[in-house]
N, C-alpha and C. Protein backbone atom coordinates (compact mmCIF):
# COMPACT_ATOMS: atom_id res chain seq x y z
N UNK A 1 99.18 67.00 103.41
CA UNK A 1 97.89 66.51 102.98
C UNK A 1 96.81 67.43 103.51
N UNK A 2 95.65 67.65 103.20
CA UNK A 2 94.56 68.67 102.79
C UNK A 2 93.58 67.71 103.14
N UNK A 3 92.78 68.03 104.17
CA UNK A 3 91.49 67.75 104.49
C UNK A 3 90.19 68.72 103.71
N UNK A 4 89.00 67.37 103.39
CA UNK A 4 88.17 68.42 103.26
C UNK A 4 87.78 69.81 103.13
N UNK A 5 88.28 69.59 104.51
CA UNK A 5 87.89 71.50 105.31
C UNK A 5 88.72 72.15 104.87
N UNK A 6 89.61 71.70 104.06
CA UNK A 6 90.67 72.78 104.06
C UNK A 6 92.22 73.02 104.96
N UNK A 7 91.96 72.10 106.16
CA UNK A 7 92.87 71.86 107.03
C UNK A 7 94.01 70.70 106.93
N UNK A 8 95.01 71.01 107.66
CA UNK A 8 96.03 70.28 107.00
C UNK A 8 95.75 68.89 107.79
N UNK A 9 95.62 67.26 107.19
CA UNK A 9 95.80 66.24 107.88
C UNK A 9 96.71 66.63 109.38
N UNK A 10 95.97 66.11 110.13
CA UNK A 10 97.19 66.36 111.68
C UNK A 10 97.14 67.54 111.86
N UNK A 11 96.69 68.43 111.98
CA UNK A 11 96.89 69.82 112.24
C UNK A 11 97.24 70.02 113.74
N UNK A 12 96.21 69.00 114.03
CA UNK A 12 96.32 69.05 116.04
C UNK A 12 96.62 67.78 116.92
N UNK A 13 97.63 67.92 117.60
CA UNK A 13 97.89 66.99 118.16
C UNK A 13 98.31 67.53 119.36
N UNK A 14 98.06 66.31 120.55
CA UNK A 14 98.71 66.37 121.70
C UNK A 14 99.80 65.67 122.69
N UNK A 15 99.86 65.89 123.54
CA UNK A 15 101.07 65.61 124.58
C UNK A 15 100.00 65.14 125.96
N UNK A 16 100.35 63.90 126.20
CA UNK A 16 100.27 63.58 127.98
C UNK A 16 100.75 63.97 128.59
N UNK A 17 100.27 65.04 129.84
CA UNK A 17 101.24 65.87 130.58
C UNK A 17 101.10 64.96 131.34
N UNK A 18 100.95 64.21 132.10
CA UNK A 18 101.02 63.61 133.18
C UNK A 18 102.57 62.86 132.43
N UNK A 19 102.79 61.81 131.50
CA UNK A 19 103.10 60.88 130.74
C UNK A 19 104.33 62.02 130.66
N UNK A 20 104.62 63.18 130.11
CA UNK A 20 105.19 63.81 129.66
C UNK A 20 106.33 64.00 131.07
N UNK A 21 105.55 64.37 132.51
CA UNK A 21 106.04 64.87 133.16
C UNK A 21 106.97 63.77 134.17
N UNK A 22 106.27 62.96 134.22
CA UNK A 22 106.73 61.37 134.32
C UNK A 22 107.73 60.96 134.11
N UNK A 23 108.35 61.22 132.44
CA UNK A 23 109.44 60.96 132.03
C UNK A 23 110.14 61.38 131.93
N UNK A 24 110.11 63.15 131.66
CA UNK A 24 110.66 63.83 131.67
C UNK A 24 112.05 64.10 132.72
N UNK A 25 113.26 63.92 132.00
CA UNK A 25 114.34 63.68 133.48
C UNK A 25 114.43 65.07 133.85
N UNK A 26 115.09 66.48 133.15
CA UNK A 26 115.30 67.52 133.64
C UNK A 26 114.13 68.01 134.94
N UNK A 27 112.80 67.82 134.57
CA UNK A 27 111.44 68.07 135.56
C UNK A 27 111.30 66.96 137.04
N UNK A 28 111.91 65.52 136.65
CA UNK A 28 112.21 64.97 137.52
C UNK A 28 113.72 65.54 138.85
N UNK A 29 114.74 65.77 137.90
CA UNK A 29 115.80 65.80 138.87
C UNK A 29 115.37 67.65 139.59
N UNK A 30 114.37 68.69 139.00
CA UNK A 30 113.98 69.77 139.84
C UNK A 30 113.12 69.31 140.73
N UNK A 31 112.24 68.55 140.47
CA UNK A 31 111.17 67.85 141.47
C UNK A 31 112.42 67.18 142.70
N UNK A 32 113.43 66.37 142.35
CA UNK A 32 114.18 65.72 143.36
C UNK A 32 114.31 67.13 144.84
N UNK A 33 115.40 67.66 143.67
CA UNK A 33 115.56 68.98 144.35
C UNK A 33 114.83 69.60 145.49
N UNK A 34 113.64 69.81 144.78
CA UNK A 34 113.00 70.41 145.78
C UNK A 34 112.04 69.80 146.87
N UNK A 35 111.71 68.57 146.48
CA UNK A 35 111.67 67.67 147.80
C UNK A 35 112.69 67.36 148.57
N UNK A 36 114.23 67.35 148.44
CA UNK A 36 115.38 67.33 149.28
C UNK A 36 115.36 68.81 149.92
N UNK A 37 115.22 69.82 149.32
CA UNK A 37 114.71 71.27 150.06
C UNK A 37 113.87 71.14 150.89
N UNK A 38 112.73 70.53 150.74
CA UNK A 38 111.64 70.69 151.39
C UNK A 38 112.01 69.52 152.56
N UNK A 39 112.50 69.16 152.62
CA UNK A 39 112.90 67.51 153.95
C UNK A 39 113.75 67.85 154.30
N UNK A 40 114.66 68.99 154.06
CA UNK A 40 115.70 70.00 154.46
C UNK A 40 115.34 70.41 155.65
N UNK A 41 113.92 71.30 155.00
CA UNK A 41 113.82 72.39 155.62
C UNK A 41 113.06 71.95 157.18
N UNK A 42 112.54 70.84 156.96
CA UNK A 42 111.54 70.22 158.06
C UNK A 42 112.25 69.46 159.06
N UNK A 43 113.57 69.24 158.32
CA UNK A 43 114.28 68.83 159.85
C UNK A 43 114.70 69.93 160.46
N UNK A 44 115.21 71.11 159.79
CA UNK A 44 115.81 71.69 160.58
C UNK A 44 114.61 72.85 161.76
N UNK A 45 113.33 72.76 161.09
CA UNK A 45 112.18 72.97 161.79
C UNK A 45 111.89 72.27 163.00
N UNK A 46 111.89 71.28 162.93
CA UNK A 46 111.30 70.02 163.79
C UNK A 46 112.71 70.06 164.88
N UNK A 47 114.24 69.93 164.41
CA UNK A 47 115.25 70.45 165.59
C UNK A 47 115.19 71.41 166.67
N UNK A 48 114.72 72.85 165.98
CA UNK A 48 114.62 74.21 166.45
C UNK A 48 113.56 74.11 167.44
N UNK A 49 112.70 73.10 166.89
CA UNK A 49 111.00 72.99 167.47
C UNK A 49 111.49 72.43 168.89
N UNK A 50 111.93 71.47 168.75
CA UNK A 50 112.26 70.80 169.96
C UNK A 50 112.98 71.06 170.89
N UNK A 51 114.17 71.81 170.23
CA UNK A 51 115.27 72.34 170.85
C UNK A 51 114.26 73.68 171.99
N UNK A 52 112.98 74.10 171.52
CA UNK A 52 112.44 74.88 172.44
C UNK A 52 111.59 74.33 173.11
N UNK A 53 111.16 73.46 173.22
CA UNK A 53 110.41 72.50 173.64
C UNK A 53 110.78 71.90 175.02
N UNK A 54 112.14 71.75 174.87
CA UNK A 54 112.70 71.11 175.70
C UNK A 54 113.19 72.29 176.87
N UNK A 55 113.54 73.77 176.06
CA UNK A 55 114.31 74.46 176.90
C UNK A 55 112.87 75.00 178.01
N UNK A 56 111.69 74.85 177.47
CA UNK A 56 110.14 74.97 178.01
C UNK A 56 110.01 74.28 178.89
N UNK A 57 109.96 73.08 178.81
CA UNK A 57 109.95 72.26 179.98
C UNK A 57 111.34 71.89 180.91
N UNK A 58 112.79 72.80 180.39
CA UNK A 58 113.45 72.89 181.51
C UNK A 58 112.94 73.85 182.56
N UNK A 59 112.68 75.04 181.62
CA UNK A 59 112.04 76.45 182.85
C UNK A 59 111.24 75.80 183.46
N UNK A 60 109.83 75.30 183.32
CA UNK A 60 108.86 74.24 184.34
C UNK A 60 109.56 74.15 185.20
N UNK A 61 110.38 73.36 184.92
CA UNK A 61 110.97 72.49 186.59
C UNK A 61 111.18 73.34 187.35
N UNK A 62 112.36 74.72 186.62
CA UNK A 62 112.57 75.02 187.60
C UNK A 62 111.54 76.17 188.11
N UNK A 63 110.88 76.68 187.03
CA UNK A 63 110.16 78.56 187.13
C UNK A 63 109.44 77.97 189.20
N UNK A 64 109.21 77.62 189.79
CA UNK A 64 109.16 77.77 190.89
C UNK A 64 109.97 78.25 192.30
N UNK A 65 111.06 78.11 191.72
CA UNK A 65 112.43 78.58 192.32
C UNK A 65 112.49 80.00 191.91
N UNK A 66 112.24 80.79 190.71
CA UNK A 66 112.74 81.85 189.79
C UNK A 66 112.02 83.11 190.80
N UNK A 67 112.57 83.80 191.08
CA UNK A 67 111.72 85.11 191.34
C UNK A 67 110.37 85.83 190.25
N UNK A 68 109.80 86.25 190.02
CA UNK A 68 108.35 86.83 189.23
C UNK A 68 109.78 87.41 188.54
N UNK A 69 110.20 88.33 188.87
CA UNK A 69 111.12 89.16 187.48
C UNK A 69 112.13 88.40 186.60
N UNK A 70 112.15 86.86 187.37
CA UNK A 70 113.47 86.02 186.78
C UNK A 70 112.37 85.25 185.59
N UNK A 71 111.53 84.97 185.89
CA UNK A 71 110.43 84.00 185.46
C UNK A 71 110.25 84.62 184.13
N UNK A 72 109.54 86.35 184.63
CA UNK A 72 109.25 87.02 183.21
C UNK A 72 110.48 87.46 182.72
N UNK A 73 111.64 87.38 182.79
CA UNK A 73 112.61 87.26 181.97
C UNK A 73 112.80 85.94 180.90
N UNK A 74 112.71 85.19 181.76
CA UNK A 74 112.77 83.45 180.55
C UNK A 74 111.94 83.30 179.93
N UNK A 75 110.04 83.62 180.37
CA UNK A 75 109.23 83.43 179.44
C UNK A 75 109.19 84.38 178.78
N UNK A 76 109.73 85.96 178.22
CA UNK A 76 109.79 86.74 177.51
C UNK A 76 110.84 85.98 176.84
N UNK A 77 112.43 85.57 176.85
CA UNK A 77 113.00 85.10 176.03
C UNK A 77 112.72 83.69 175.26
N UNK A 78 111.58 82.62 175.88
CA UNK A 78 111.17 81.66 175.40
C UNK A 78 109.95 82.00 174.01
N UNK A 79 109.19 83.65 174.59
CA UNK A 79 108.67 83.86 173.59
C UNK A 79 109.24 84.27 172.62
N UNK A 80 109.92 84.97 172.50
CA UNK A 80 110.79 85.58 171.34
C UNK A 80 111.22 84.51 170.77
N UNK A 81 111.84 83.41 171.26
CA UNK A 81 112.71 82.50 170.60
C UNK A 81 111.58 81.65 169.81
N UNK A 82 110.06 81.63 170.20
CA UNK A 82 108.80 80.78 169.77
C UNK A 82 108.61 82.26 168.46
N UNK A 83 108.84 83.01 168.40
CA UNK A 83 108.15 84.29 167.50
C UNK A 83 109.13 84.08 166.28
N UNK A 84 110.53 83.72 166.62
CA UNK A 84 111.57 83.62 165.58
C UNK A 84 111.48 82.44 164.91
N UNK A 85 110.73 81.26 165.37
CA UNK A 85 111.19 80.26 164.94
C UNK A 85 109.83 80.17 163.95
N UNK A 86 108.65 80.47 164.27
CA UNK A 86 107.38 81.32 163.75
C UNK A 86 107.90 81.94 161.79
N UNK A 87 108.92 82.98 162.61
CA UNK A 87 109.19 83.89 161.34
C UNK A 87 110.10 82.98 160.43
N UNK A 88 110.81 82.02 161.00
CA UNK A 88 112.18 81.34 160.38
C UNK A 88 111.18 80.67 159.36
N UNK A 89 110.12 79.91 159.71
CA UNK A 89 109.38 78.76 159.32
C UNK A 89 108.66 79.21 157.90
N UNK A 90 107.94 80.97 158.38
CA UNK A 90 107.16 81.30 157.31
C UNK A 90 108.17 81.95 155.72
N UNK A 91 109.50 82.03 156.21
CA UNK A 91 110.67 82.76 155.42
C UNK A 91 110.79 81.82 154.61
N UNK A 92 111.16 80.52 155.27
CA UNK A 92 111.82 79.00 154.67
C UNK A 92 110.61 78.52 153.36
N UNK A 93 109.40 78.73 154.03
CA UNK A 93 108.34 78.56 153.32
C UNK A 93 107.71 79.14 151.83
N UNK A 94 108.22 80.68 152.65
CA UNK A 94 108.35 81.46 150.71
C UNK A 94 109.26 81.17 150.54
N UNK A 95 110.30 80.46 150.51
CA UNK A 95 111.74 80.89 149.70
C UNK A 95 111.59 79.22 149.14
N UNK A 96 110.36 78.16 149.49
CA UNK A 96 110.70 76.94 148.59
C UNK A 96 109.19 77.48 147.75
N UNK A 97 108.47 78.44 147.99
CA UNK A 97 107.24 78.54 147.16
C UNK A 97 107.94 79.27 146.04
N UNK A 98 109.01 80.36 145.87
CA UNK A 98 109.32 80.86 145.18
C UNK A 98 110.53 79.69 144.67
N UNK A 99 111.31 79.02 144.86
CA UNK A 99 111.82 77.84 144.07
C UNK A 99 110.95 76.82 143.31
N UNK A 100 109.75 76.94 144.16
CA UNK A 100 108.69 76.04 142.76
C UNK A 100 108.27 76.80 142.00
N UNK A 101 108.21 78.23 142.20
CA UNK A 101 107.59 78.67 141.17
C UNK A 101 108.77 78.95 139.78
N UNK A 102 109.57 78.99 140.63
CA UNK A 102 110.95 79.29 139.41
C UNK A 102 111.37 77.74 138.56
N UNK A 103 110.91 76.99 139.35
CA UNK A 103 111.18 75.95 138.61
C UNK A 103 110.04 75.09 137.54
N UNK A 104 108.76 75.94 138.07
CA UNK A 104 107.31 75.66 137.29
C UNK A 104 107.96 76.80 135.49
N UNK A 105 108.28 77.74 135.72
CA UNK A 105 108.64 78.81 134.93
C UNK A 105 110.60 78.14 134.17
N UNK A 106 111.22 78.09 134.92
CA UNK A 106 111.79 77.34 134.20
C UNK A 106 111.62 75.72 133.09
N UNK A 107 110.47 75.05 133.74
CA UNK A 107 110.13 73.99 132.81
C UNK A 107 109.15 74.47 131.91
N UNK A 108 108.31 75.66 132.15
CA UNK A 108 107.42 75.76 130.86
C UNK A 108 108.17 76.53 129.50
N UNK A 109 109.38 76.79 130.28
CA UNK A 109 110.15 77.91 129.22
C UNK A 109 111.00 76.83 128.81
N UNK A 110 111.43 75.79 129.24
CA UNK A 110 111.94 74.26 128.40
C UNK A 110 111.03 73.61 127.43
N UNK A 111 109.81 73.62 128.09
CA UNK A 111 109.27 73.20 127.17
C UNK A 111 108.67 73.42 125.90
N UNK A 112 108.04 74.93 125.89
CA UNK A 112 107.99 75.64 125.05
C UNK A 112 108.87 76.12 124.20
N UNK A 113 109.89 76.18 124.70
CA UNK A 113 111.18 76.44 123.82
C UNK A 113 111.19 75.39 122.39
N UNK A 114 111.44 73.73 123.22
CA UNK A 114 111.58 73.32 122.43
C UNK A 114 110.49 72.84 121.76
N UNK A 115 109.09 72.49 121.85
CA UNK A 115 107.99 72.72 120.91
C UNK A 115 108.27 73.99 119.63
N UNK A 116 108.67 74.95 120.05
CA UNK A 116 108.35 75.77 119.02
C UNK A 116 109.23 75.21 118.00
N UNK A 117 110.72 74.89 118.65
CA UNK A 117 111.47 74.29 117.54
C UNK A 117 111.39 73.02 116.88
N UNK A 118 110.60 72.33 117.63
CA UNK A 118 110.14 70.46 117.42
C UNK A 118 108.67 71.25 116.41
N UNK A 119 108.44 72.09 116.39
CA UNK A 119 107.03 72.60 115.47
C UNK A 119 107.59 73.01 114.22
N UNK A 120 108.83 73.77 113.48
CA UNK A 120 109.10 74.48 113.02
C UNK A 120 109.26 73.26 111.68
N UNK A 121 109.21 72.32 111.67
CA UNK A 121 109.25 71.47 110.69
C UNK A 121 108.04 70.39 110.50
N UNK A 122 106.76 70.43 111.84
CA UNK A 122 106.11 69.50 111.63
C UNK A 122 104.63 70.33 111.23
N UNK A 123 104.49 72.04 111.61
CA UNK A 123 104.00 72.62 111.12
C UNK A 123 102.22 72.30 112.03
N UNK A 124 102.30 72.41 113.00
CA UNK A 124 100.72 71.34 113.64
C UNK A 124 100.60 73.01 114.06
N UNK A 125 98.85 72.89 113.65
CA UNK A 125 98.47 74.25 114.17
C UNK A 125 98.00 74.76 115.72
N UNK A 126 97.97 73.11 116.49
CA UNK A 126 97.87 73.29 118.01
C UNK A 126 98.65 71.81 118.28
N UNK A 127 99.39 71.85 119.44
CA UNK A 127 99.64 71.33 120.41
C UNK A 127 99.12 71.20 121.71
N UNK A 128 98.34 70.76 121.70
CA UNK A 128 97.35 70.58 123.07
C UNK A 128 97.84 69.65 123.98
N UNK A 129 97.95 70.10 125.57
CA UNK A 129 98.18 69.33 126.77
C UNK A 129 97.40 68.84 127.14
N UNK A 130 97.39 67.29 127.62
CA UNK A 130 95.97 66.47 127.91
C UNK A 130 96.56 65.75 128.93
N UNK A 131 95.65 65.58 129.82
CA UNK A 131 95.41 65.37 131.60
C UNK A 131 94.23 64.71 131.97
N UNK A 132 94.16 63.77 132.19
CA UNK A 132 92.91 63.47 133.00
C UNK A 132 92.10 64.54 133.64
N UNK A 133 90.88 64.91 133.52
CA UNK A 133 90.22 65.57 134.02
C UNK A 133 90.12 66.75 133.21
N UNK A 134 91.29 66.94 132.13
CA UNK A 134 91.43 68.33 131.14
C UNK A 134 89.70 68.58 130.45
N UNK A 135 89.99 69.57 129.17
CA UNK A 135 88.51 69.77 128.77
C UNK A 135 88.35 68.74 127.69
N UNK A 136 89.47 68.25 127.73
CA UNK A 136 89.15 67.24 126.05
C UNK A 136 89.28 66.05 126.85
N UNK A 137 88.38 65.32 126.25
CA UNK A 137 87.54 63.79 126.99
C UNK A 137 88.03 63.14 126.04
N UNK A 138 88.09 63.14 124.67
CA UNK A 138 88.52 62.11 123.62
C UNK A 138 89.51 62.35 122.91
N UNK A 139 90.46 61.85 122.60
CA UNK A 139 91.68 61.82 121.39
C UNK A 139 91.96 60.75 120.57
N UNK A 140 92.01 60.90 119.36
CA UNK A 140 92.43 59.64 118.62
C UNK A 140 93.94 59.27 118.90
N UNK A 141 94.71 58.01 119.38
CA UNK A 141 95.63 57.86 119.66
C UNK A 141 96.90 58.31 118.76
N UNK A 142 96.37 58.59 117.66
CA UNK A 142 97.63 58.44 116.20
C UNK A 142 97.62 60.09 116.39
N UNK A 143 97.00 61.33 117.23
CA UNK A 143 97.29 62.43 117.75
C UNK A 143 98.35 62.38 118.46
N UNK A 144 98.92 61.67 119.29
CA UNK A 144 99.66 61.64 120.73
C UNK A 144 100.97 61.80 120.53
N UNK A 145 101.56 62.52 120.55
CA UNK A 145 103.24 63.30 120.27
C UNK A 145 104.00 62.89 121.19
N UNK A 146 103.44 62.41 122.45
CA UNK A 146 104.17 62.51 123.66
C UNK A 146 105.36 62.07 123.85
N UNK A 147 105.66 60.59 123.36
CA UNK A 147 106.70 59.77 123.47
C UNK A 147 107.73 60.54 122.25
N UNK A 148 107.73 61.03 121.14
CA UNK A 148 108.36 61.55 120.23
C UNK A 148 108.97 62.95 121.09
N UNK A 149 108.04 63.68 122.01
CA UNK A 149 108.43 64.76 122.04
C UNK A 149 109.21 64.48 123.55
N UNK A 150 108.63 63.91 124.63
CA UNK A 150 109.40 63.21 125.42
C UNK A 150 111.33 62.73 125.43
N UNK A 151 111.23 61.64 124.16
CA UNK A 151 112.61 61.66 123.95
C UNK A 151 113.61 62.87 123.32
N UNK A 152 112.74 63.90 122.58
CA UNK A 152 113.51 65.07 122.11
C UNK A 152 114.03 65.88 123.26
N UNK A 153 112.68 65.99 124.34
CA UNK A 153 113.42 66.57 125.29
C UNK A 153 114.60 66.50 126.16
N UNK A 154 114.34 64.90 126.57
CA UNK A 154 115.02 64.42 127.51
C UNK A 154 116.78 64.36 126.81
N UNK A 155 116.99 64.23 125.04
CA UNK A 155 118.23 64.57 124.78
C UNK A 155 119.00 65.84 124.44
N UNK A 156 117.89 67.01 124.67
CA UNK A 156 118.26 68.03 124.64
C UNK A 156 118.97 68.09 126.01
C-alpha cells in the first residue's frame, strides 16, 4: 500500500530494546555468563586480598623480633605480592571488559543478522531501536515489531 507521499504504508517501524533485550534468551544466558565471570572473579580477588591481609598482620606481630634486613625482606615480599595482586585484578578486569565487548558484538551481529532476513520479505525502510530516553519521544503502537521479532529470535 502507497501513501500519499509516495511511501510505502509501514515503511518504519520499531523494536523495544529494553523489551527486546528482556526477552531475549540467547542475550540473557551471555548476560548470565558474564555475571557468573564477574562473581568469579571477585571471589577469587577478595581470597588473594585477604590471604595478604592476614599474612600483613602476621609480620606485625612478629616484625619486632625480625632484624632491619629480615623485616625489609618480608615487607619487600609483602609488596610484591600487593603489586601482583594489583596486576592480577587489572588483567581479570580487561579480560571480562573484552568478554562484554565480544558479547555486545556478538549480539548485534545476531541481531542484525536476523533483521536483515526478518526484512527481506516485510520490506520496512527503517527499523528503528526505541529506549526510553532515545531521540524518538512518540510511536504509534501498530509500529512496534518487538514481540514478532522477539519470538523469531528467540527460535532461531
Amino acid at each position: 500500500m502507497i501513501t500519499g507521499s509516495g511511501m510505502p504504508a509501514n515503511a518504519i517501524v520499531f523494536i523495544n530494546s529494553d523489551s527486546l533485550l528482556d526477552g531475549y534468551d540467547y542475550f540473557n544466558s551471555l548476560k548470565t555468563e558474564l555475571e557468573n565471570r564477574s562473581d568469579s572473579i571477585d571471589k577469587v580477588l577478595q581470597s588473594r586480598a585477604a590471604s595478604l591481609e592476614n599474612d600483613v598482620m602476621k609480620y606485625q606481630e612478629r616484625a619486632a623480633g625480625l632484624s632491619p634486613q629480615q623485616r625489609a625482606e618480608e615487607e619487600e615480599k609483602l609488596m610484591g605480592r600487593q603489586q601482583s595482586l594489583m596486576q592480577f585484578k587489572q588483567t581479570m578486569l580487561e579480560q571480562l571488559q573484552d568478554q562484554e565487548s565480544q558479547m555486545n558484538d556478538s549480539l548485534h551481529a545476531n541481531l542484525t543478522g536476523y533483521l536483515k532476513e526478518y526484512n527481506k520479505d516485510k520490506n520496512f525502510l527503517f527499523i528503528f531501536g526505541y529506549q526510553r530516553g532515545s531521540g524518538i519521544l512518540l510511536a504509534n503502537d501498530s509500529l512496534d515489531i518487538t514481540k514478532e521479532v522477539l519470538e523469531g529470535l528467540n527460535r532461531k
